[in-house]
C-alpha atoms as a PDB file:
ATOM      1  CA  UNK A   1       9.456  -6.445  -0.942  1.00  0.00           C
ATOM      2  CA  UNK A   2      10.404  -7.574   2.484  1.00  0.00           C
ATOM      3  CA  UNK A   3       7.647  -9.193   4.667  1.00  0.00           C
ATOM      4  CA  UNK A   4       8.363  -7.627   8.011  1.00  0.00           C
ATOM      5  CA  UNK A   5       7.156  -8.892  11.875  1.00  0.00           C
ATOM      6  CA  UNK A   6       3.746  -7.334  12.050  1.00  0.00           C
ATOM      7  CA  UNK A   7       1.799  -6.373  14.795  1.00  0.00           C
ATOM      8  CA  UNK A   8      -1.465  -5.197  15.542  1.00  0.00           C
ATOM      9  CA  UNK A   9      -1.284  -1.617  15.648  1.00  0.00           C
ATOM     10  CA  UNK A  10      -2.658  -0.903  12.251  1.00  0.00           C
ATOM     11  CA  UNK A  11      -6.205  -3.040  13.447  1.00  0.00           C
ATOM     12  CA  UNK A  12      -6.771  -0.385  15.618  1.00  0.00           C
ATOM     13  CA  UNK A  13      -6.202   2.518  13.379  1.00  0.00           C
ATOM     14  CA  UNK A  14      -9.538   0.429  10.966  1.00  0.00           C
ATOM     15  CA  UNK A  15     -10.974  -0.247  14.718  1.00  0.00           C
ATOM     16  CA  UNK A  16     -11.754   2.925  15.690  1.00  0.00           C
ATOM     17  CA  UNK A  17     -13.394   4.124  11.911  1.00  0.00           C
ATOM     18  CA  UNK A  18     -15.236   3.200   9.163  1.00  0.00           C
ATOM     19  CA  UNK A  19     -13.366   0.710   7.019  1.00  0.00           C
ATOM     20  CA  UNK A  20     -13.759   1.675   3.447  1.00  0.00           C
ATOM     21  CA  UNK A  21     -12.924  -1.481   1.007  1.00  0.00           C
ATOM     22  CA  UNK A  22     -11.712  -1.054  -2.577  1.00  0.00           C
ATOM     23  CA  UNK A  23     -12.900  -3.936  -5.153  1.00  0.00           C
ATOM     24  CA  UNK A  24     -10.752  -4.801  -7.738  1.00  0.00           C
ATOM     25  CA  UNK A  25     -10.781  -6.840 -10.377  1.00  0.00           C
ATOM     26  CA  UNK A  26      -8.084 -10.411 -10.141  1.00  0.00           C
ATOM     27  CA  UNK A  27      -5.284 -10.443 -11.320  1.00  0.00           C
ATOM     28  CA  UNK A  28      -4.548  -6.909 -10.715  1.00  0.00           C
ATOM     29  CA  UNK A  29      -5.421  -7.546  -6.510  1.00  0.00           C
ATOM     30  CA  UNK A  30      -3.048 -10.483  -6.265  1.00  0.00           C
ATOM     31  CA  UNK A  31      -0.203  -8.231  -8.164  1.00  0.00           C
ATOM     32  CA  UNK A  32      -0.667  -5.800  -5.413  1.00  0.00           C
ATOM     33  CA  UNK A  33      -0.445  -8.585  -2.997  1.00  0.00           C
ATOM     34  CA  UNK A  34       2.354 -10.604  -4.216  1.00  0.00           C
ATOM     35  CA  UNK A  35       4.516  -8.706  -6.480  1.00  0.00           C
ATOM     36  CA  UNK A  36       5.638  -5.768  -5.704  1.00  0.00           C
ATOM     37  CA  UNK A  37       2.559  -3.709  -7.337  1.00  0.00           C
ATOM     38  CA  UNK A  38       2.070  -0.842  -4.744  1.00  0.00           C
ATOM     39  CA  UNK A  39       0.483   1.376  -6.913  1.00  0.00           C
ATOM     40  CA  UNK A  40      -3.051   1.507  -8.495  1.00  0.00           C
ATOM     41  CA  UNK A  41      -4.704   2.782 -10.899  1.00  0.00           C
ATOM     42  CA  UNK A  42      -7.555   4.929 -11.239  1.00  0.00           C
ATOM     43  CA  UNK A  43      -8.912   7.688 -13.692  1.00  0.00           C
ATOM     44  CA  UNK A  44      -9.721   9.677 -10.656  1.00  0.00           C
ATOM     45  CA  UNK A  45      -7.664  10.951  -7.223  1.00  0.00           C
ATOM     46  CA  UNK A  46      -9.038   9.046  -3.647  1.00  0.00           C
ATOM     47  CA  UNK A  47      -9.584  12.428  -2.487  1.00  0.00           C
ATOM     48  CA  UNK A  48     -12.556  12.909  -4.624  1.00  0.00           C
ATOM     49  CA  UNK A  49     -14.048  10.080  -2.536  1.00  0.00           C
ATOM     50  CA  UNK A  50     -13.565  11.804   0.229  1.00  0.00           C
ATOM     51  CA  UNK A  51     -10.288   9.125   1.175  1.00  0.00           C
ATOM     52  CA  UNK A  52      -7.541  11.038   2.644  1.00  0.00           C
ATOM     53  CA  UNK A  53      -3.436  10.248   2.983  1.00  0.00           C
ATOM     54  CA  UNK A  54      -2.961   7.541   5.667  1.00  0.00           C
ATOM     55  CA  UNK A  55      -6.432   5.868   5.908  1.00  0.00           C
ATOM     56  CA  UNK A  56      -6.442   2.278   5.849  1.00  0.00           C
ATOM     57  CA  UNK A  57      -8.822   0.604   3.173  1.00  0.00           C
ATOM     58  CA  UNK A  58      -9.541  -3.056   2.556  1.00  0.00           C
ATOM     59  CA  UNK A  59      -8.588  -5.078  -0.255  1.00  0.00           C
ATOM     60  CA  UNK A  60     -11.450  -7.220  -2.138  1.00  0.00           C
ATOM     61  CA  UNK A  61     -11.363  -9.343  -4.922  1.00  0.00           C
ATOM     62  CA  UNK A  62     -14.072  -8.563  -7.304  1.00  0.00           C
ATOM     63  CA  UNK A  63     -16.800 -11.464  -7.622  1.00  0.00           C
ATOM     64  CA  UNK A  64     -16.627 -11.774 -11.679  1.00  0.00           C
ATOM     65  CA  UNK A  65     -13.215 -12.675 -13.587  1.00  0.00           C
ATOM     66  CA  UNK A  66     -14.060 -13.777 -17.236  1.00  0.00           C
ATOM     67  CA  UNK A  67     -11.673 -15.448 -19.804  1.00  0.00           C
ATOM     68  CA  UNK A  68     -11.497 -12.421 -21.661  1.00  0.00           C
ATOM     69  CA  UNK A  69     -10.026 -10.325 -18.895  1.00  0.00           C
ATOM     70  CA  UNK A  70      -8.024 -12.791 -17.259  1.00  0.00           C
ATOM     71  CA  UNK A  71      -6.272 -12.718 -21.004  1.00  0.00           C
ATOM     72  CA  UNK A  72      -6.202  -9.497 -21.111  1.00  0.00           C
ATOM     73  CA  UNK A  73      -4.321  -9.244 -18.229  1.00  0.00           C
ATOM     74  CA  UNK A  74      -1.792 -11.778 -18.898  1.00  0.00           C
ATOM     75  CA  UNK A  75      -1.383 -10.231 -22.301  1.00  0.00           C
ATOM     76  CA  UNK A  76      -0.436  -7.012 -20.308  1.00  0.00           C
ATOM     77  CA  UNK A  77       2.172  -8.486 -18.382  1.00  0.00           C
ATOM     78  CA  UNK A  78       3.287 -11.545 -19.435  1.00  0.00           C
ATOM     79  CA  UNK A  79       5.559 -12.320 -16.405  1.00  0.00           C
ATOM     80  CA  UNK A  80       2.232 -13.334 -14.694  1.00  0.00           C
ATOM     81  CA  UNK A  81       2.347 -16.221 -17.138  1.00  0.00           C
ATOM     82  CA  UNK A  82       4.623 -18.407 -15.101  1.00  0.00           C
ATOM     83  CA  UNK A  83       2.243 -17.287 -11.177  1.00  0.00           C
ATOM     84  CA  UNK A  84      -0.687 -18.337 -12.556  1.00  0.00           C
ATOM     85  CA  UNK A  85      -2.383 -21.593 -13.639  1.00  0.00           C
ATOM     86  CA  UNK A  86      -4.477 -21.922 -17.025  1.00  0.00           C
ATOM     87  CA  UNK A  87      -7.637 -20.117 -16.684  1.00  0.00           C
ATOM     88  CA  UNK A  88     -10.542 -22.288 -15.456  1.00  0.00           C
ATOM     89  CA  UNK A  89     -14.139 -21.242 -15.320  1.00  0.00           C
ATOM     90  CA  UNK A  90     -14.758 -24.240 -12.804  1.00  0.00           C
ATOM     91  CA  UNK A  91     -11.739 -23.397 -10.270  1.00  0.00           C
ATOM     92  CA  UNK A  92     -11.707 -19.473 -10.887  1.00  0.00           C
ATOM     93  CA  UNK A  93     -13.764 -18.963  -7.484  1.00  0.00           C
ATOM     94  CA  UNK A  94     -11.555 -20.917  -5.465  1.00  0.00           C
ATOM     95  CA  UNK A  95      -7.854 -20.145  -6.654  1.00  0.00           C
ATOM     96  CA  UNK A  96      -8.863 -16.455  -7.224  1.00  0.00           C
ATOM     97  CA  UNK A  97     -10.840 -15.672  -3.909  1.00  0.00           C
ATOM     98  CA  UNK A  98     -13.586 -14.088  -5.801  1.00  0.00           C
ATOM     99  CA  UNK A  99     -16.038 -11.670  -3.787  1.00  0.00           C
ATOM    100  CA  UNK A 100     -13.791 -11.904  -0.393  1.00  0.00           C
ATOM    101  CA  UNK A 101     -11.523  -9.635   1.243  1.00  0.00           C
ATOM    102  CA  UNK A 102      -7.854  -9.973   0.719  1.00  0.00           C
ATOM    103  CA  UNK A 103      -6.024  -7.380   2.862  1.00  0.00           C
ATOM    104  CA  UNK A 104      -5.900  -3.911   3.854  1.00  0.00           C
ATOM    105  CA  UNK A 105      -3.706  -0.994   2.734  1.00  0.00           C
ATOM    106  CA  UNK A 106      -2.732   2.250   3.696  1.00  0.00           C
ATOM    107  CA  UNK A 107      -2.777   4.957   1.375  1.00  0.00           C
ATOM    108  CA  UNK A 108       0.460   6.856   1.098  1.00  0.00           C
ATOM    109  CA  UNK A 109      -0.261   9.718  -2.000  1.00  0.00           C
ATOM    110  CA  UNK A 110      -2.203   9.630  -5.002  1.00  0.00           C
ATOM    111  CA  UNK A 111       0.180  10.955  -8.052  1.00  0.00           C
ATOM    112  CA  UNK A 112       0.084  11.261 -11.094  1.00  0.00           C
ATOM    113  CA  UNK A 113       3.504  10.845 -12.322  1.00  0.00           C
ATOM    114  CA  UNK A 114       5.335   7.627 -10.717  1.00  0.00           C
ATOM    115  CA  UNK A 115       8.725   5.786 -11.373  1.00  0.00           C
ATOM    116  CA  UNK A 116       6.818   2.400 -10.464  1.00  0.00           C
ATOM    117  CA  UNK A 117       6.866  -0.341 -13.933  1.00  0.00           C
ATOM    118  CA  UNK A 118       2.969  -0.552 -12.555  1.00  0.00           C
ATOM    119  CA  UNK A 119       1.971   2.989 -12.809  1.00  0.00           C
ATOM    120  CA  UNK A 120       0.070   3.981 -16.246  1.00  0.00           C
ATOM    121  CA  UNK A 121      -2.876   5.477 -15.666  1.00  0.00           C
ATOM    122  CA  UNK A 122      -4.102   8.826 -14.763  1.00  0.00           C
ATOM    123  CA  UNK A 123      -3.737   8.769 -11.242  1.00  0.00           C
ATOM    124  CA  UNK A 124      -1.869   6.368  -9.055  1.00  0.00           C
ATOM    125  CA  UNK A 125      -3.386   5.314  -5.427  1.00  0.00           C
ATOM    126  CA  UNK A 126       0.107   4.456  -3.597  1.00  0.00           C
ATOM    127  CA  UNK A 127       0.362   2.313  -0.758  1.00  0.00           C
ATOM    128  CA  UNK A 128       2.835   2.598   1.919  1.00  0.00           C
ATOM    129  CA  UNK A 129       1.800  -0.821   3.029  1.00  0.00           C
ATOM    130  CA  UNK A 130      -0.017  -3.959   2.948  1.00  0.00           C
ATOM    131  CA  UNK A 131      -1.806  -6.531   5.002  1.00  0.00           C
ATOM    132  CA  UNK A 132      -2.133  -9.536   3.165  1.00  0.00           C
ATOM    133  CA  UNK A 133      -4.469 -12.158   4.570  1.00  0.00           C
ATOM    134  CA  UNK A 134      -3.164 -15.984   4.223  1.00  0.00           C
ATOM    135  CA  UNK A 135      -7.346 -16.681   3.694  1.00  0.00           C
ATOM    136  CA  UNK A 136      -9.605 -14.832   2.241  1.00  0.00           C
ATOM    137  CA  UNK A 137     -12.392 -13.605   4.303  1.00  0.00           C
ATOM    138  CA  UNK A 138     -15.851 -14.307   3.134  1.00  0.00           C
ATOM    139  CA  UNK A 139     -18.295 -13.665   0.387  1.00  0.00           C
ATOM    140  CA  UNK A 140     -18.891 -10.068   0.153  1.00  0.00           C
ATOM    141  CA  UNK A 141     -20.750  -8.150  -2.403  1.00  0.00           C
ATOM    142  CA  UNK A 142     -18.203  -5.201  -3.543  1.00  0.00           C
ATOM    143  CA  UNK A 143     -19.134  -2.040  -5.354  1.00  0.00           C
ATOM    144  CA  UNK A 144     -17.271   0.470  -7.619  1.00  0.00           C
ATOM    145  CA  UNK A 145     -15.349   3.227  -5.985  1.00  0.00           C
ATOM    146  CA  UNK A 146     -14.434   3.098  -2.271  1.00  0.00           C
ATOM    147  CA  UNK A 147     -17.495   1.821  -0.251  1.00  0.00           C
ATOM    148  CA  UNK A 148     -18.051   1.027   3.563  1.00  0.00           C
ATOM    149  CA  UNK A 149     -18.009  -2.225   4.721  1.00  0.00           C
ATOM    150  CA  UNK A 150     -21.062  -2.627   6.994  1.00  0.00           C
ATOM    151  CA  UNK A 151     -20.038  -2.576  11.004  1.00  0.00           C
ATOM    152  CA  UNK A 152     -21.472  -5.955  11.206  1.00  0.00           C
ATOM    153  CA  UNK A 153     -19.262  -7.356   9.046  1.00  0.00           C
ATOM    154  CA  UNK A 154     -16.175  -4.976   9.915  1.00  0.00           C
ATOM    155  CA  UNK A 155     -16.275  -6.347  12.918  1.00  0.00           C
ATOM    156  CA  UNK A 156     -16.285 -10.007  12.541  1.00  0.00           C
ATOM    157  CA  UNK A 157     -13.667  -9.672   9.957  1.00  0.00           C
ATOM    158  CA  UNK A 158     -11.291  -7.836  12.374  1.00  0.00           C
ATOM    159  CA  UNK A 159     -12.421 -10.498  15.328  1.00  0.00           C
ATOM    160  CA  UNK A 160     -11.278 -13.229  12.838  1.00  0.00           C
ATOM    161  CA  UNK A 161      -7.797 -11.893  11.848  1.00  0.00           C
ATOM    162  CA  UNK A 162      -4.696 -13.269  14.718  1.00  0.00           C
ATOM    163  CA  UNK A 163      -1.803 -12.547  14.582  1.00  0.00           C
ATOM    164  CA  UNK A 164      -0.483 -15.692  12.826  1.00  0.00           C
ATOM    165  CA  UNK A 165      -2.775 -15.379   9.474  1.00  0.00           C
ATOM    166  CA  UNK A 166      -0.795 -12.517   7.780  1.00  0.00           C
ATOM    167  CA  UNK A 167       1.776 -10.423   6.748  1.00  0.00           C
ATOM    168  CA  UNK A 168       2.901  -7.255   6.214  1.00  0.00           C
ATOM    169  CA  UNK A 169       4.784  -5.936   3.048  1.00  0.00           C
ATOM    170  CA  UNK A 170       5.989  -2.536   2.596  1.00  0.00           C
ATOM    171  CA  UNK A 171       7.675  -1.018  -0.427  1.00  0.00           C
END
């Protein structure tokens, strides 16, 4: 996945609309943000949430990640084995960026059939790229589904970003 010379185009496609924010649960965001996982999965298409091909979205970590799913997830793919330290109720928050905002990502298609090793669910929520913030932003309460980040808060996040604090990765 390279990392390419980003600009500042896509912050004012999310300028000029509501900025919808997807939580998900670690380790799946940082896969999505650091390898290669451009795909996600969902028992339901984005269009039923009223998302459409294109939009931009934000990236949040979810605020809870117990022992049992962290596991869980390792189990899955045990390649994550080697990224990620020993699971640690007393460092989770800070290593895992729990209940901040990661990124952004543009929706490409959602499918249902995909050649990606990350696809196996129902539907599949493709990107056709990603921001990825070098610091989290904030504490923010997420939500299931898509939901709106307040304007408030959309807007200091977006006043926060420059130019040197991320990257973006494209299939």
């Amino acid at each position: 996945m390279p990392l390419l010379n980003a600009d500042s185009r896509w912050m004012w496609n999310i300028r000029g609309h509501r900025l919808r924010v997807l939580s998900l649960k670690q380790p799946w965001l940082y896969a999505i943000l650091n390898m290669n996982k451009f795909v996600e999965n969902r028992s339901y298409p984005y269009s039923k949430l009223g998302a459409r091909d294109g939009e931009w979205i934000s990236l949040h970590a979810s605020s809870s990640l117990s022992k049992q799913e962290y596991e869980s997830a390792i189990d899955m793919v045990p390649a994550w084995s080697s990224h990620w330290p020993t699971y640690s109720p007393k460092d989770r928050n800070n290593y895992f960026g729990l209940g901040c905002i990661h990124g952004f990502a543009k929706l490409k298609r959602c499918v249902t059939t995909s050649n990606s090793e990350w696809f196996c669910g129902e539907y599949g929520w493709e990107f056709s790229a990603i921001i990825r913030l070098f610091q989290p932003y904030g504490t923010i309460k997420g939500a299931l589904g898509l939901w709106t980040l307040p304007l408030t808060a959309k807007t200091a996040l977006l006043d926060s970003i420059r130019r040197e604090q991320y990257d973006v990765l494209r299939p």
